[in-house]
C-alpha atoms as a PDB file:
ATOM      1  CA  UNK A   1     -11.308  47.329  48.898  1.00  0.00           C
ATOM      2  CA  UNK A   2     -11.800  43.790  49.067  1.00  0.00           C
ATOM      3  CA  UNK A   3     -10.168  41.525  51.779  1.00  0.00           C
ATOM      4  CA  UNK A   4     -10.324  37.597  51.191  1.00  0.00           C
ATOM      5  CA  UNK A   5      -9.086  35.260  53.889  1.00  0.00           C
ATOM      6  CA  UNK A   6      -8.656  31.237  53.265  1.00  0.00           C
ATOM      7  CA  UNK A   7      -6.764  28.324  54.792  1.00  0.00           C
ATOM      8  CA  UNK A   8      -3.787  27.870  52.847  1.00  0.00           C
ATOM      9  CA  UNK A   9      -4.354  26.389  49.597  1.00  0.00           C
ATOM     10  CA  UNK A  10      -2.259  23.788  47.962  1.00  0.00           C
ATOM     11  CA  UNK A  11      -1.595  25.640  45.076  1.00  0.00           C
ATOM     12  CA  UNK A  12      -0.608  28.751  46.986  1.00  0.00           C
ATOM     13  CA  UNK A  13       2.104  26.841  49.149  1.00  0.00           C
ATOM     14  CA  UNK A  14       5.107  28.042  46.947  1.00  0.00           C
ATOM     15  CA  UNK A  15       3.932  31.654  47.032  1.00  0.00           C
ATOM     16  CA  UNK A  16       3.035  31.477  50.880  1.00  0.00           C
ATOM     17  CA  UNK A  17       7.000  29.432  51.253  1.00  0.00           C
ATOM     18  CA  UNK A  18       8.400  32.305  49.270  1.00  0.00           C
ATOM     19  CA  UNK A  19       6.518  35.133  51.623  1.00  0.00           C
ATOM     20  CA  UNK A  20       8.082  33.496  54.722  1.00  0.00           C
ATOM     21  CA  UNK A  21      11.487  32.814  52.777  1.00  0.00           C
ATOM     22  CA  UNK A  22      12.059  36.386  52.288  1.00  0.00           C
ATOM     23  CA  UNK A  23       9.651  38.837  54.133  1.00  0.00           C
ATOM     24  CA  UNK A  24      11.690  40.891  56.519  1.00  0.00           C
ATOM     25  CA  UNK A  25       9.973  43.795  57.598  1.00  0.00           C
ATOM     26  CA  UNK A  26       6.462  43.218  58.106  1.00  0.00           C
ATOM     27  CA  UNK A  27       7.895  39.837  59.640  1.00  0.00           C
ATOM     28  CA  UNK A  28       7.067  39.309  63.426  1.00  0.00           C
ATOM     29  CA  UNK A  29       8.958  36.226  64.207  1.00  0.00           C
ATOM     30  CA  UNK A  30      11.106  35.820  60.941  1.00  0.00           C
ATOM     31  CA  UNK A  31      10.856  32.132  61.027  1.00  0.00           C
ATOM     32  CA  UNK A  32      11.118  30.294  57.795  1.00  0.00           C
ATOM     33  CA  UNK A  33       9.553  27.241  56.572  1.00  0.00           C
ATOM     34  CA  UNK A  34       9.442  25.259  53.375  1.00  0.00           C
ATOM     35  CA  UNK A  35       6.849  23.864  51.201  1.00  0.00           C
ATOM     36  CA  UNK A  36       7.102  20.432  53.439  1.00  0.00           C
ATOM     37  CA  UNK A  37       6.594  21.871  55.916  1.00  0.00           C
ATOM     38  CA  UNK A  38       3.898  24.191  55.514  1.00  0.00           C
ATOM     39  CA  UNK A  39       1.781  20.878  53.958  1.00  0.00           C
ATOM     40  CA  UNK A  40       2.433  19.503  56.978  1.00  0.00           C
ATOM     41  CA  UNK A  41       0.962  22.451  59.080  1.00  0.00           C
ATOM     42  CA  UNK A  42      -1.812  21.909  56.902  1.00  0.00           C
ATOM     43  CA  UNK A  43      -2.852  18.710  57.983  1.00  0.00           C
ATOM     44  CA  UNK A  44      -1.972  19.541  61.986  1.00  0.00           C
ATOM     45  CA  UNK A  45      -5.384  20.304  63.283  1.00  0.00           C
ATOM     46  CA  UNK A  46      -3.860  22.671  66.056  1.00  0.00           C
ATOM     47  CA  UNK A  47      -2.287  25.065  63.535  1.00  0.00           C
ATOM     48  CA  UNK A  48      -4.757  27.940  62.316  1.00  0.00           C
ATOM     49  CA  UNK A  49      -3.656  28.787  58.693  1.00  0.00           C
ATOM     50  CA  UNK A  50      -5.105  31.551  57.026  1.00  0.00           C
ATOM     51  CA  UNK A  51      -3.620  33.354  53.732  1.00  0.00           C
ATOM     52  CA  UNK A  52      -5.091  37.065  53.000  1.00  0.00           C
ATOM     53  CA  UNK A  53      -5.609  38.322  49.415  1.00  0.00           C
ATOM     54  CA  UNK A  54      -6.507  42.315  48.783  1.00  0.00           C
ATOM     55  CA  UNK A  55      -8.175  44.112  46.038  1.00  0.00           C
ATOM     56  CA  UNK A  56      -8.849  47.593  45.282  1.00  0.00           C
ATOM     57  CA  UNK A  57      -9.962  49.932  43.013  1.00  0.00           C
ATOM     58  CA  UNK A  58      -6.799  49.990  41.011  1.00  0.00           C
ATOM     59  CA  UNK A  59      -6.321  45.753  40.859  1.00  0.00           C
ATOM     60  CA  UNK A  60      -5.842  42.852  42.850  1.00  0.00           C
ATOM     61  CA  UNK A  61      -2.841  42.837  44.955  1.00  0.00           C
ATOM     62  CA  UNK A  62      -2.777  39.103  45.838  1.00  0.00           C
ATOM     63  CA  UNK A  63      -1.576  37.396  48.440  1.00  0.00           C
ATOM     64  CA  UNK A  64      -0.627  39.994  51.040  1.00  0.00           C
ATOM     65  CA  UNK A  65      -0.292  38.767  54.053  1.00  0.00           C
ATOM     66  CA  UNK A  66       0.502  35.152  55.689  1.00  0.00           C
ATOM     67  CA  UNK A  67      -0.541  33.732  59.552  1.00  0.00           C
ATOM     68  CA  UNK A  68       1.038  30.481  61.213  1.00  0.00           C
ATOM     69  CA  UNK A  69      -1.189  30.236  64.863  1.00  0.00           C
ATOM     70  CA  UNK A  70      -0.842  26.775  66.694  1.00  0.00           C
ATOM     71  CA  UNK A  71      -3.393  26.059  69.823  1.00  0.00           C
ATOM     72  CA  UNK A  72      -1.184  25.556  72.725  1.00  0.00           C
ATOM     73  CA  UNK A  73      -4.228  24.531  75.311  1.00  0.00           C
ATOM     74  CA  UNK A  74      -7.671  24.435  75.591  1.00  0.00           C
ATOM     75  CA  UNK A  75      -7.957  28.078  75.422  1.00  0.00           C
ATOM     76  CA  UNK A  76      -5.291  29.666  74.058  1.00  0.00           C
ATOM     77  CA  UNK A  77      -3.889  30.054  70.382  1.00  0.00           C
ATOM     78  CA  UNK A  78      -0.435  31.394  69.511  1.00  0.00           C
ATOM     79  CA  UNK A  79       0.428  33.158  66.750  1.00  0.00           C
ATOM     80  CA  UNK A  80       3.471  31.551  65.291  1.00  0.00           C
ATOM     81  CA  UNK A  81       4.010  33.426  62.186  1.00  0.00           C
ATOM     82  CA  UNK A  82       2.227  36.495  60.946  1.00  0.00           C
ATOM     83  CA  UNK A  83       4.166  38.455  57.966  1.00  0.00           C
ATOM     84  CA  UNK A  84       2.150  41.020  55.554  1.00  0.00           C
ATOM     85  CA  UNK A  85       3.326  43.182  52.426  1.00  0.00           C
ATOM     86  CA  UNK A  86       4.685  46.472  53.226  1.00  0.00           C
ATOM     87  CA  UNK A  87       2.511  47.929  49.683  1.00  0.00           C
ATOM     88  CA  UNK A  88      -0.611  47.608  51.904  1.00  0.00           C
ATOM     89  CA  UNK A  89       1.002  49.404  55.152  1.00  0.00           C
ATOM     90  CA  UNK A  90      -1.571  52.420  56.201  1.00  0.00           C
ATOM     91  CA  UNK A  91      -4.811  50.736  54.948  1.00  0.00           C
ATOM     92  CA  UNK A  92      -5.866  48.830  57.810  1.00  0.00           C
ATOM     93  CA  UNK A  93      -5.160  45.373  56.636  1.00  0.00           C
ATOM     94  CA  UNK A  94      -3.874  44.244  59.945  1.00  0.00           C
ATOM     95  CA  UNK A  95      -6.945  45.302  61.451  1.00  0.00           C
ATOM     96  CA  UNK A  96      -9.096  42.842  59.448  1.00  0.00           C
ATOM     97  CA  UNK A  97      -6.744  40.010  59.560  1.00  0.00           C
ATOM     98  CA  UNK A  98      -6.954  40.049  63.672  1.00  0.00           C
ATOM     99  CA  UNK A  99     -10.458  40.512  63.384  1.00  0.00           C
ATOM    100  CA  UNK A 100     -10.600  37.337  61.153  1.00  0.00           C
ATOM    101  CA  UNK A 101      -8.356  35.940  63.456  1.00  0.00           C
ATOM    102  CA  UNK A 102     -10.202  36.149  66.466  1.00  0.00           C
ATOM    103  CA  UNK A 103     -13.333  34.576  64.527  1.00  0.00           C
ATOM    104  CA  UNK A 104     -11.691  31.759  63.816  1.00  0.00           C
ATOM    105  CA  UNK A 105     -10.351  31.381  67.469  1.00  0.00           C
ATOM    106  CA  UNK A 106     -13.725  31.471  68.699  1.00  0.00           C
ATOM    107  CA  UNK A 107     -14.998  28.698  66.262  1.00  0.00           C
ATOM    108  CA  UNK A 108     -12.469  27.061  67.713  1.00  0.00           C
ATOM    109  CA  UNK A 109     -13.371  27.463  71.455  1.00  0.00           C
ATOM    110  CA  UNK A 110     -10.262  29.878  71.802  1.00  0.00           C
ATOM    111  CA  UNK A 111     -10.405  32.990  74.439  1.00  0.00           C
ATOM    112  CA  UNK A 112      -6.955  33.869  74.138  1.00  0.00           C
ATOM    113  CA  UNK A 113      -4.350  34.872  71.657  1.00  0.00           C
ATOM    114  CA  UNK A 114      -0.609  34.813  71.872  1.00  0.00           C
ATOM    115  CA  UNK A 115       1.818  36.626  70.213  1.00  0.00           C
ATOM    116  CA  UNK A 116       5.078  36.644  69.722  1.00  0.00           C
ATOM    117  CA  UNK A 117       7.782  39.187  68.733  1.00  0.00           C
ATOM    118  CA  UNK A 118      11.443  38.524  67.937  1.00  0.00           C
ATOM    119  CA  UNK A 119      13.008  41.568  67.174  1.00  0.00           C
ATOM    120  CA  UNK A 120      15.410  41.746  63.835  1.00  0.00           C
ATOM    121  CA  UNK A 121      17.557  44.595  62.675  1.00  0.00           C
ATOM    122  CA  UNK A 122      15.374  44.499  59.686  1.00  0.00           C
ATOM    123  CA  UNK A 123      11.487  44.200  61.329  1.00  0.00           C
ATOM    124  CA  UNK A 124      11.656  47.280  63.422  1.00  0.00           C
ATOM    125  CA  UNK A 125       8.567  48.338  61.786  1.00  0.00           C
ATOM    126  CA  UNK A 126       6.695  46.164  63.384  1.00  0.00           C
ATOM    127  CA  UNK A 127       8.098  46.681  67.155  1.00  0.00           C
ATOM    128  CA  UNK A 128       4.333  47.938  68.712  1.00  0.00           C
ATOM    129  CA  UNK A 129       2.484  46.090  66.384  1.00  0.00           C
ATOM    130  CA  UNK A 130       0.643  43.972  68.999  1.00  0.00           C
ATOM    131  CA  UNK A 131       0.419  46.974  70.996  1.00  0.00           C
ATOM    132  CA  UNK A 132      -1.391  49.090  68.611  1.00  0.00           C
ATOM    133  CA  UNK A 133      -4.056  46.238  68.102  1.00  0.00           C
ATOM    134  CA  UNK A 134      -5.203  45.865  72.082  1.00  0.00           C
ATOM    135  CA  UNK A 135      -2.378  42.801  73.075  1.00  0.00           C
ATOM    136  CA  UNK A 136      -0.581  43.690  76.074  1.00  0.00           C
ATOM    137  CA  UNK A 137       3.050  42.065  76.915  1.00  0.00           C
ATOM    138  CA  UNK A 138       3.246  39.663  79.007  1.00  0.00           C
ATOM    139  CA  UNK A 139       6.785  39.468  80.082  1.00  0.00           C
ATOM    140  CA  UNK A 140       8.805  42.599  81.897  1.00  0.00           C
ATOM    141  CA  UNK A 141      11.762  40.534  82.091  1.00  0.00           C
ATOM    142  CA  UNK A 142      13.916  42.323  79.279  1.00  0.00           C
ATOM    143  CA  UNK A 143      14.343  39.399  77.455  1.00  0.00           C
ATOM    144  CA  UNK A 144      15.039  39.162  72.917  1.00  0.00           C
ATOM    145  CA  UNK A 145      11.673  37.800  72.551  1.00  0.00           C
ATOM    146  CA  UNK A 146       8.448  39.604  73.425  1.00  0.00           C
ATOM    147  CA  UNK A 147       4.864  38.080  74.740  1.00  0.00           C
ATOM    148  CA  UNK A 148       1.772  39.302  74.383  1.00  0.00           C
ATOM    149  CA  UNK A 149      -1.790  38.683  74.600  1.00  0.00           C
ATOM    150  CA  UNK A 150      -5.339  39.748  74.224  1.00  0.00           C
ATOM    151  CA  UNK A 151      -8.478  38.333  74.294  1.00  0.00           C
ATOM    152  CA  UNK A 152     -10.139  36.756  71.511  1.00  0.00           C
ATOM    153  CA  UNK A 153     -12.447  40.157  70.814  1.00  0.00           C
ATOM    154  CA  UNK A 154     -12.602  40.704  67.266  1.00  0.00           C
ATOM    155  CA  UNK A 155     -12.190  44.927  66.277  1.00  0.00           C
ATOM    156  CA  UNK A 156     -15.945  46.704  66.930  1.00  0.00           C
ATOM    157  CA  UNK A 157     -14.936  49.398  64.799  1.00  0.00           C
ATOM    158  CA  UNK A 158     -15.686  49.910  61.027  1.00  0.00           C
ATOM    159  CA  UNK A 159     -12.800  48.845  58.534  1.00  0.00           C
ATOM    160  CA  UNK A 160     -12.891  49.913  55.446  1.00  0.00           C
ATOM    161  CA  UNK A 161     -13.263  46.193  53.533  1.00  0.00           C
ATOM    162  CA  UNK A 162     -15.624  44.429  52.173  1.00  0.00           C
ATOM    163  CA  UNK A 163     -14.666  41.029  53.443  1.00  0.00           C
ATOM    164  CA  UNK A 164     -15.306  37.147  51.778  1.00  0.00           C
ATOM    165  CA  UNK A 165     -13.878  34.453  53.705  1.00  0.00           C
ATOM    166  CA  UNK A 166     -13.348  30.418  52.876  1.00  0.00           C
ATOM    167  CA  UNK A 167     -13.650  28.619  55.582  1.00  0.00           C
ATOM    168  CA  UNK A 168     -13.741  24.708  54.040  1.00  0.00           C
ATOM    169  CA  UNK A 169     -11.027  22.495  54.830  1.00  0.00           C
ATOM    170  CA  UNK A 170      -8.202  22.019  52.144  1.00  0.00           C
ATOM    171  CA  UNK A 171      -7.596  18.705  50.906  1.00  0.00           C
END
């Protein structure tokens, strides 16, 4: 398999809109943006874009998986949005994409990641997502929306991609 992670790209912005639009399951926040503004995210230098692309054996999946972070201080980034495609549940994507996401933090200067989880009837799937990849919650307090964090540690283990990555600035 082949994992590819970018910025988002102009020309993806109506496929990335449509991912947010109407991914529900793989979803952690569910919140929806448009075109305008995701171009406007774009040109925010506190928000960390990055669109993922898979390819296998069998063909090129395309554009699997979308993240939304924003730096909130000096040293910590919070992950806004971060939805993937259901057809690549089981093969580790995740993995890589918080790997990739902690590289990029670190360019950045960033030791911490937050997340955020807003539970849905429809993204139960994802209820110990951040668990399962090393965050722990933050808050105890019962409350809809769940905190968590983790340093900015990228995976030691093997994962089962060979990556390529773009890191150049979109115009």
């Amino acid at each position: 398999m082949t994992i590819n992670f970018a910025q988002f790209q102009p020309v993806d912005r109506p496929r990335i809109a449509q991912l947010i639009a109407k991914s529900n399951q793989f979803n952690l926040t569910t919140r929806r943006y448009s075109e305008v503004e995701i171009a406007a995210m774009d040109a925010d230098p506190a928000v960390l874009t990055l669109q993922v692309r898979l390819a296998d054996a069998f063909g090129d999946n395309g554009l699997i998986s979308v993240v939304i972070a924003r730096q909130i201080d000096a040293t910590t980034l919070e992950i806004d949005t971060w939805l993937m495609s259901c057809r690549v549940l089981g093969r580790r994507a995740e993995e890589a994409v918080l790997r990739e996401l902690c590289l990029r933090a670190h360019e950045r200067g960033i030791t911490q990641l937050r997340g955020v989880y807003r539970p849905t009837a429809r993204n139960e799937l994802v209820r110990d997502h951040y668990a399962k990849l090393g965050f722990v919650r933050e808050d105890a307090d019962g409350g809809e929306e769940e905190t968590w964090s983790r340093e900015v540690t990228p995976a030691e283990e093997d994962l089962p991609f060979a990556v390529t990555t773009d890191r150049s600035a979109t115009a």
